[in-house]
Protein backbone atom coordinates (compact mmCIF):
# COMPACT_ATOMS: atom_id res chain seq x y z
CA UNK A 1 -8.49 6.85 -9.73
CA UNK A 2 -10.54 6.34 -12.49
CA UNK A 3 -11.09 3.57 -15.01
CA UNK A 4 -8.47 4.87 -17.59
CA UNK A 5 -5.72 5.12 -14.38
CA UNK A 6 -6.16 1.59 -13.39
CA UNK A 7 -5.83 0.58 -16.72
CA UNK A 8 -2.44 2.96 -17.34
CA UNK A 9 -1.20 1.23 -14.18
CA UNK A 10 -1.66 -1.80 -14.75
CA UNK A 11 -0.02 -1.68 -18.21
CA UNK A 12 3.43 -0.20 -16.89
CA UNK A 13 3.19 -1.57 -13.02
CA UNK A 14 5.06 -4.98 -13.64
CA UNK A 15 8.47 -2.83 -14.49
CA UNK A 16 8.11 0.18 -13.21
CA UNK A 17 10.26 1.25 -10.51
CA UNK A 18 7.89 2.79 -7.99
CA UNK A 19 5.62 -0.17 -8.34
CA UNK A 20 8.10 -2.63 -7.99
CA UNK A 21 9.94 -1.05 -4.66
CA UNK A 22 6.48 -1.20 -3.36
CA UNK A 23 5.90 -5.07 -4.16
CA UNK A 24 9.52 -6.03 -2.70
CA UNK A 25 8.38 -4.01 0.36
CA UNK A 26 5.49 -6.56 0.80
CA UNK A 27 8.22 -9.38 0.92
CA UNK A 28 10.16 -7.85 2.78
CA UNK A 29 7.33 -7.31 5.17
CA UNK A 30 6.24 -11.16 5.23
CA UNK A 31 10.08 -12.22 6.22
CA UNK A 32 9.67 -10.08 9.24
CA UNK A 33 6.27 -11.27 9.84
CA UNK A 34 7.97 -14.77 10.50
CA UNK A 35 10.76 -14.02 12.46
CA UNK A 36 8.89 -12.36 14.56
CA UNK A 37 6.47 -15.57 14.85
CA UNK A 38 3.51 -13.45 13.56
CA UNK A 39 3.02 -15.84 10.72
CA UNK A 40 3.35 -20.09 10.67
CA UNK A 41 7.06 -20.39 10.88
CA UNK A 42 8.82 -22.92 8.06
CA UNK A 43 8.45 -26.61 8.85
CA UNK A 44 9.38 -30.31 7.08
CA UNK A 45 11.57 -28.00 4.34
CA UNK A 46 9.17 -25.54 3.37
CA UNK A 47 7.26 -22.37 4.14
CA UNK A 48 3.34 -22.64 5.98
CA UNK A 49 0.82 -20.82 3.76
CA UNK A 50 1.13 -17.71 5.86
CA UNK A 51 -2.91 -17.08 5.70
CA UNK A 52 -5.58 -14.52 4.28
CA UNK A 53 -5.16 -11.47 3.30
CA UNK A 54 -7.20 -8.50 1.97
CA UNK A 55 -5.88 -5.48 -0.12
CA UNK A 56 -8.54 -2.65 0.23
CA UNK A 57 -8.49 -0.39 -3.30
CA UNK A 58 -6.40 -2.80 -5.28
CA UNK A 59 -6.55 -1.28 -8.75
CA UNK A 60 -6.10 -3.53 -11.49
CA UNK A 61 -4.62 -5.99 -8.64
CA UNK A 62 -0.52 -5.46 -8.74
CA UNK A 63 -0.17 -5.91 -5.10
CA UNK A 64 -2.26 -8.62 -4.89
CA UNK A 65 -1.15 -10.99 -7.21
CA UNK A 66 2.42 -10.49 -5.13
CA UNK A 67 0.99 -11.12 -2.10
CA UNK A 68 -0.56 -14.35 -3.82
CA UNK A 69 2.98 -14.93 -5.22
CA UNK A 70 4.12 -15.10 -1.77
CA UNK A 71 1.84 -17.86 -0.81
CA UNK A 72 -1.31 -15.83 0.60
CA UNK A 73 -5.21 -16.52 -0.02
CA UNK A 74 -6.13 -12.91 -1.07
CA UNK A 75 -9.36 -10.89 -1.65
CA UNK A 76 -8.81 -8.09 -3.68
CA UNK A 77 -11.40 -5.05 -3.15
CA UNK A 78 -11.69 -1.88 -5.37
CA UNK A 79 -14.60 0.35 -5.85
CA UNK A 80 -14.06 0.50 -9.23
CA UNK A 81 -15.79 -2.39 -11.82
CA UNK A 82 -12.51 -1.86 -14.06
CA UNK A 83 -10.15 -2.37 -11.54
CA UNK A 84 -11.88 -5.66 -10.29
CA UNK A 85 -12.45 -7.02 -13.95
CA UNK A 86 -8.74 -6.27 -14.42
CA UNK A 87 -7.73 -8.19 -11.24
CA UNK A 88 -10.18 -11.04 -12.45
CA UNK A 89 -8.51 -11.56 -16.10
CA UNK A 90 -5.05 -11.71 -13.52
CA UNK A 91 -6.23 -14.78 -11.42
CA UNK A 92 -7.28 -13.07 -8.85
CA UNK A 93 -10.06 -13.58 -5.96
CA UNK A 94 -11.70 -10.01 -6.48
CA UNK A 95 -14.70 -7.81 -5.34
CA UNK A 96 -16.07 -4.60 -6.24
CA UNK A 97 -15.87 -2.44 -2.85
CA UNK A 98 -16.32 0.82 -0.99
CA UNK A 99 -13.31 0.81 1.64
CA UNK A 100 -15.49 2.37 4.47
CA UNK A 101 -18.11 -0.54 4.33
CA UNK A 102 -16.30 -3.99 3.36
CA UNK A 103 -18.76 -6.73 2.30
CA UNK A 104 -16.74 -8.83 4.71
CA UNK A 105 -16.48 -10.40 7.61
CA UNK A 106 -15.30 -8.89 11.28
CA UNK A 107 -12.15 -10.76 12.50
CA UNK A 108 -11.42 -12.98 9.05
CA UNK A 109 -8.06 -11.73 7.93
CA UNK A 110 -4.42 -12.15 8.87
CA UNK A 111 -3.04 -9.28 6.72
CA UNK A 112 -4.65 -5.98 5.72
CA UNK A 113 -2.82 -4.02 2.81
CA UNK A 114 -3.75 -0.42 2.11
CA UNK A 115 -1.06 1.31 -0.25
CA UNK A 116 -2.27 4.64 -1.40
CA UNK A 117 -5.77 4.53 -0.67
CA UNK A 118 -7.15 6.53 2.73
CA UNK A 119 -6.43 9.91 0.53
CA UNK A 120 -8.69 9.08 -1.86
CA UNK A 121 -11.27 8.91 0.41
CA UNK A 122 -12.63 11.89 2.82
CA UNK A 123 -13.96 9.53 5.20
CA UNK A 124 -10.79 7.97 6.08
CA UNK A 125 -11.27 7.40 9.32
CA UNK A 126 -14.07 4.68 8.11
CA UNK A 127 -11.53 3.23 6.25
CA UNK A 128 -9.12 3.24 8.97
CA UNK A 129 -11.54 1.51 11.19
CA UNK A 130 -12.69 -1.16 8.34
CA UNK A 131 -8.98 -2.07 8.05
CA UNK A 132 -8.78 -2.61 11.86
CA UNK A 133 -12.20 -4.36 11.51
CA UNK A 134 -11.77 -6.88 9.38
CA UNK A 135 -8.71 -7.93 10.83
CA UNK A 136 -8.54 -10.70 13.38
CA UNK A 137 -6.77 -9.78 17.19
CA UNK A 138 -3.21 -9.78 16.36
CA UNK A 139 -3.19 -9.48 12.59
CA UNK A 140 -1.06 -6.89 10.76
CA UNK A 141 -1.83 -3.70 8.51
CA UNK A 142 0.40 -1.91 6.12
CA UNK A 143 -0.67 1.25 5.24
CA UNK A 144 0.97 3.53 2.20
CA UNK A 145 0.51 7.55 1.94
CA UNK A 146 1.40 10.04 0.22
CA UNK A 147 2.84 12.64 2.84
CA UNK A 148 3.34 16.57 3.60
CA UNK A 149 0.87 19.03 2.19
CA UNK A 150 3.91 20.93 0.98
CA UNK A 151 4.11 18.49 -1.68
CA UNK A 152 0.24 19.25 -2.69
CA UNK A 153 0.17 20.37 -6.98
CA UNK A 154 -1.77 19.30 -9.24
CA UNK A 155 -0.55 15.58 -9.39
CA UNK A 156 -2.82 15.10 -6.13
CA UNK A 157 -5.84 16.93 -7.60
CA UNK A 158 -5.48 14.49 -10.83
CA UNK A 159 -4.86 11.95 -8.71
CA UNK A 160 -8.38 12.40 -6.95
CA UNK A 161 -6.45 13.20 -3.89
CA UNK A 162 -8.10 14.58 -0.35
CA UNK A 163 -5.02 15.58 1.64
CA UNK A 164 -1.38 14.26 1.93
CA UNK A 165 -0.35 13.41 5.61
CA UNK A 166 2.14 14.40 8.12
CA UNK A 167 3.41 10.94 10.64
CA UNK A 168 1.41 12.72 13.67
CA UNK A 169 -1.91 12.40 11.45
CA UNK A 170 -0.85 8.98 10.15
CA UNK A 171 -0.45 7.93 13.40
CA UNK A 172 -3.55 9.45 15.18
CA UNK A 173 -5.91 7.99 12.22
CA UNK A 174 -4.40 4.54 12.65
CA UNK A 175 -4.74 4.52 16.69
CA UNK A 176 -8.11 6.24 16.36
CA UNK A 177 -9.36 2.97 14.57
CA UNK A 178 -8.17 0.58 17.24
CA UNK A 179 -4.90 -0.38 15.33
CA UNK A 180 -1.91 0.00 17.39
CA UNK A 181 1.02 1.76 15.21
CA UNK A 182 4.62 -0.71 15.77
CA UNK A 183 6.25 1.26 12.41
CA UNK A 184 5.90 4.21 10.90
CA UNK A 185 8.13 5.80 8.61
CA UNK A 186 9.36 7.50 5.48
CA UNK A 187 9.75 5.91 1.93
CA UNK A 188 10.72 7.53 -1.30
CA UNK A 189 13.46 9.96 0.33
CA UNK A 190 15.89 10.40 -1.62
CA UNK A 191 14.33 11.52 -4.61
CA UNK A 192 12.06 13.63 -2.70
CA UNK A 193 13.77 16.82 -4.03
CA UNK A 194 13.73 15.41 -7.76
CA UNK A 195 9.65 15.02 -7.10
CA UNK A 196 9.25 18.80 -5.44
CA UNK A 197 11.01 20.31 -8.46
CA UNK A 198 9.09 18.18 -11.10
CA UNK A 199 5.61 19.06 -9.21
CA UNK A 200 5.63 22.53 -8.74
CA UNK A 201 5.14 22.46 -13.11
CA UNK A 202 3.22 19.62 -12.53
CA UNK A 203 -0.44 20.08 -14.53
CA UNK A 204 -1.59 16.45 -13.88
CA UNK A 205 -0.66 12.70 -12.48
CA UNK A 206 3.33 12.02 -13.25
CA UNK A 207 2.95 8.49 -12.67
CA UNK A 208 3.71 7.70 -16.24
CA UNK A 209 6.01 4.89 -17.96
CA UNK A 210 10.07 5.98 -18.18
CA UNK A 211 12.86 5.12 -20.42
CA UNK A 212 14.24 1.53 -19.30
CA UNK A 213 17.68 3.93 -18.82
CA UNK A 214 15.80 6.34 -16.34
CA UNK A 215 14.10 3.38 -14.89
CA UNK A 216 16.62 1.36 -13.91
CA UNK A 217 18.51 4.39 -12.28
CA UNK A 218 15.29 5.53 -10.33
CA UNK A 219 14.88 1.92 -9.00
CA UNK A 220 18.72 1.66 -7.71
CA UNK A 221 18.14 5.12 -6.16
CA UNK A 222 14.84 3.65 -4.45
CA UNK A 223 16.53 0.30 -3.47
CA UNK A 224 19.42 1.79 -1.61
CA UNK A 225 16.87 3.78 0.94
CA UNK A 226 16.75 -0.25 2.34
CA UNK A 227 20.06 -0.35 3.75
CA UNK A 228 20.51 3.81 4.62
CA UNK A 229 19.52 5.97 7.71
CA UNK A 230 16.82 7.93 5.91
CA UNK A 231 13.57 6.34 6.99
CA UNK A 232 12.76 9.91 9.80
CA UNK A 233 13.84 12.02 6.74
CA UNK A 234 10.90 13.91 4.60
CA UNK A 235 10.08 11.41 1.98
CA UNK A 236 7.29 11.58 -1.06
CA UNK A 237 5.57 8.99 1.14
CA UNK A 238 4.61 7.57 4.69
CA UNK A 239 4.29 3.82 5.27
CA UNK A 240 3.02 2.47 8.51
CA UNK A 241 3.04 -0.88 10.05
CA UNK A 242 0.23 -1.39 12.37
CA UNK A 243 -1.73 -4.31 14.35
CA UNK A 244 -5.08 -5.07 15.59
CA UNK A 245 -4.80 -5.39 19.31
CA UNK A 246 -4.89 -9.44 20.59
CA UNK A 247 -8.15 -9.84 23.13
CA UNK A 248 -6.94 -9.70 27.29
């Protein structure tokens, strides 16, 4: 992305149906966290702070400031100065930084977020091993991706994109870095066919604002994939679940 992206994003993210699908996923996310005990369960009435968190290429910060909605001390990093001013004027903790050499810590976070970031980068297995890095034994890391090469048009060139990837690669990046892979699946399925037909005329990034009609349709469309059996279907993207190892 470049400065005029982050900028277009973060002027339509806030309603915009892909954007907020991918926020409600984070919540979603942090409920399972607790019930599985991987986060301070609730005590005396109320929710523990459920700890730190890092989003690695945050933009202008979207994802962030939800995670911080949700009661997490976040660090938002992004290589670009735009992106991190943007976060800034937000509220947000945020750094400028490249994802394959976080100014960080080893071992200092309870979360990890990466949602469409390792294609940007060629290098992504030093990405992949930063995210396992920085997290401490135990701690969780959701990943976002675009996925299958036969979706490749110009969109991903625009987009500044290196590859799109298939769940084997996902998978093999992710366990190459020392994380070990508990969910992996597919997101954005059922319009998957709407996306193919709109790309193959695509002649740059269709991440654009919609009418509030179209929008609201697209989003309902989105929201059912939560409660239907598509998730081993092709989808426009992969998202992974994945967790440092705890120490023997």
């Amino acid at each position: 992305m470049d400065a005029h992206s982050i900028e277009a994003t973060t002027a339509i993210e806030e309603r915009h149906w892909w954007y907020r699908e991918r926020r409600a996923i984070l919540g979603r996310e942090q409920h399972r966290l607790r019930l599985s005990g991987q986060l301070p369960p609730s005590g005396w009435g109320r929710l523990r702070p459920p700890g730190r968190a890092i989003e690695i290429g945050a933009a202008g910060g979207g994802n962030s400031l939800a995670l911080k909605k949700l009661g997490w001390d976040v660090l938002a990093t992004e290589y670009l100065d735009a992106g991190v001013r943007i976060a800034k004027e937000r509220g947000l903790n945020a750094i400028q930084a490249d994802a394959r050499d976080l100014p960080v810590p080893s071992e200092s976070f309870d979360l990890a977020v990466a949602f469409d970031v390792l294609e940007h980068i060629e290098e992504d297995h030093l990405a992949a091993a930063e995210l396992c890095r920085v997290l401490r034994p135990g701690a969780t890391a959701l990943v976002a991706v675009p996925c299958d090469m036969a979706l490749w048009s110009e969109h991903d060139v625009a987009s500044g994109h290196f590859r799109r990837y298939t769940r084997d690669g996902l998978a093999e990046l992710l366990s190459k870095a020392g994380l070990a892979v508990e969910a992996l699946w597919s997101w954005n399925v059922l319009l998957r066919p709407v996306v193919a037909l709109r790309r193959r005329t695509s002649t740059g990034s269709d991440v654009d604002d919609v009418h509030p009609v179209v929008n609201a349709c697209l989003g309902a469309i989105v929201k059912a994939e939560r409660f239907l059996p598509v998730r081993r279907l092709p989808g426009v993207s992969l998202m992974a679940r994945a967790r440092r190892p705890k120490l023997r």
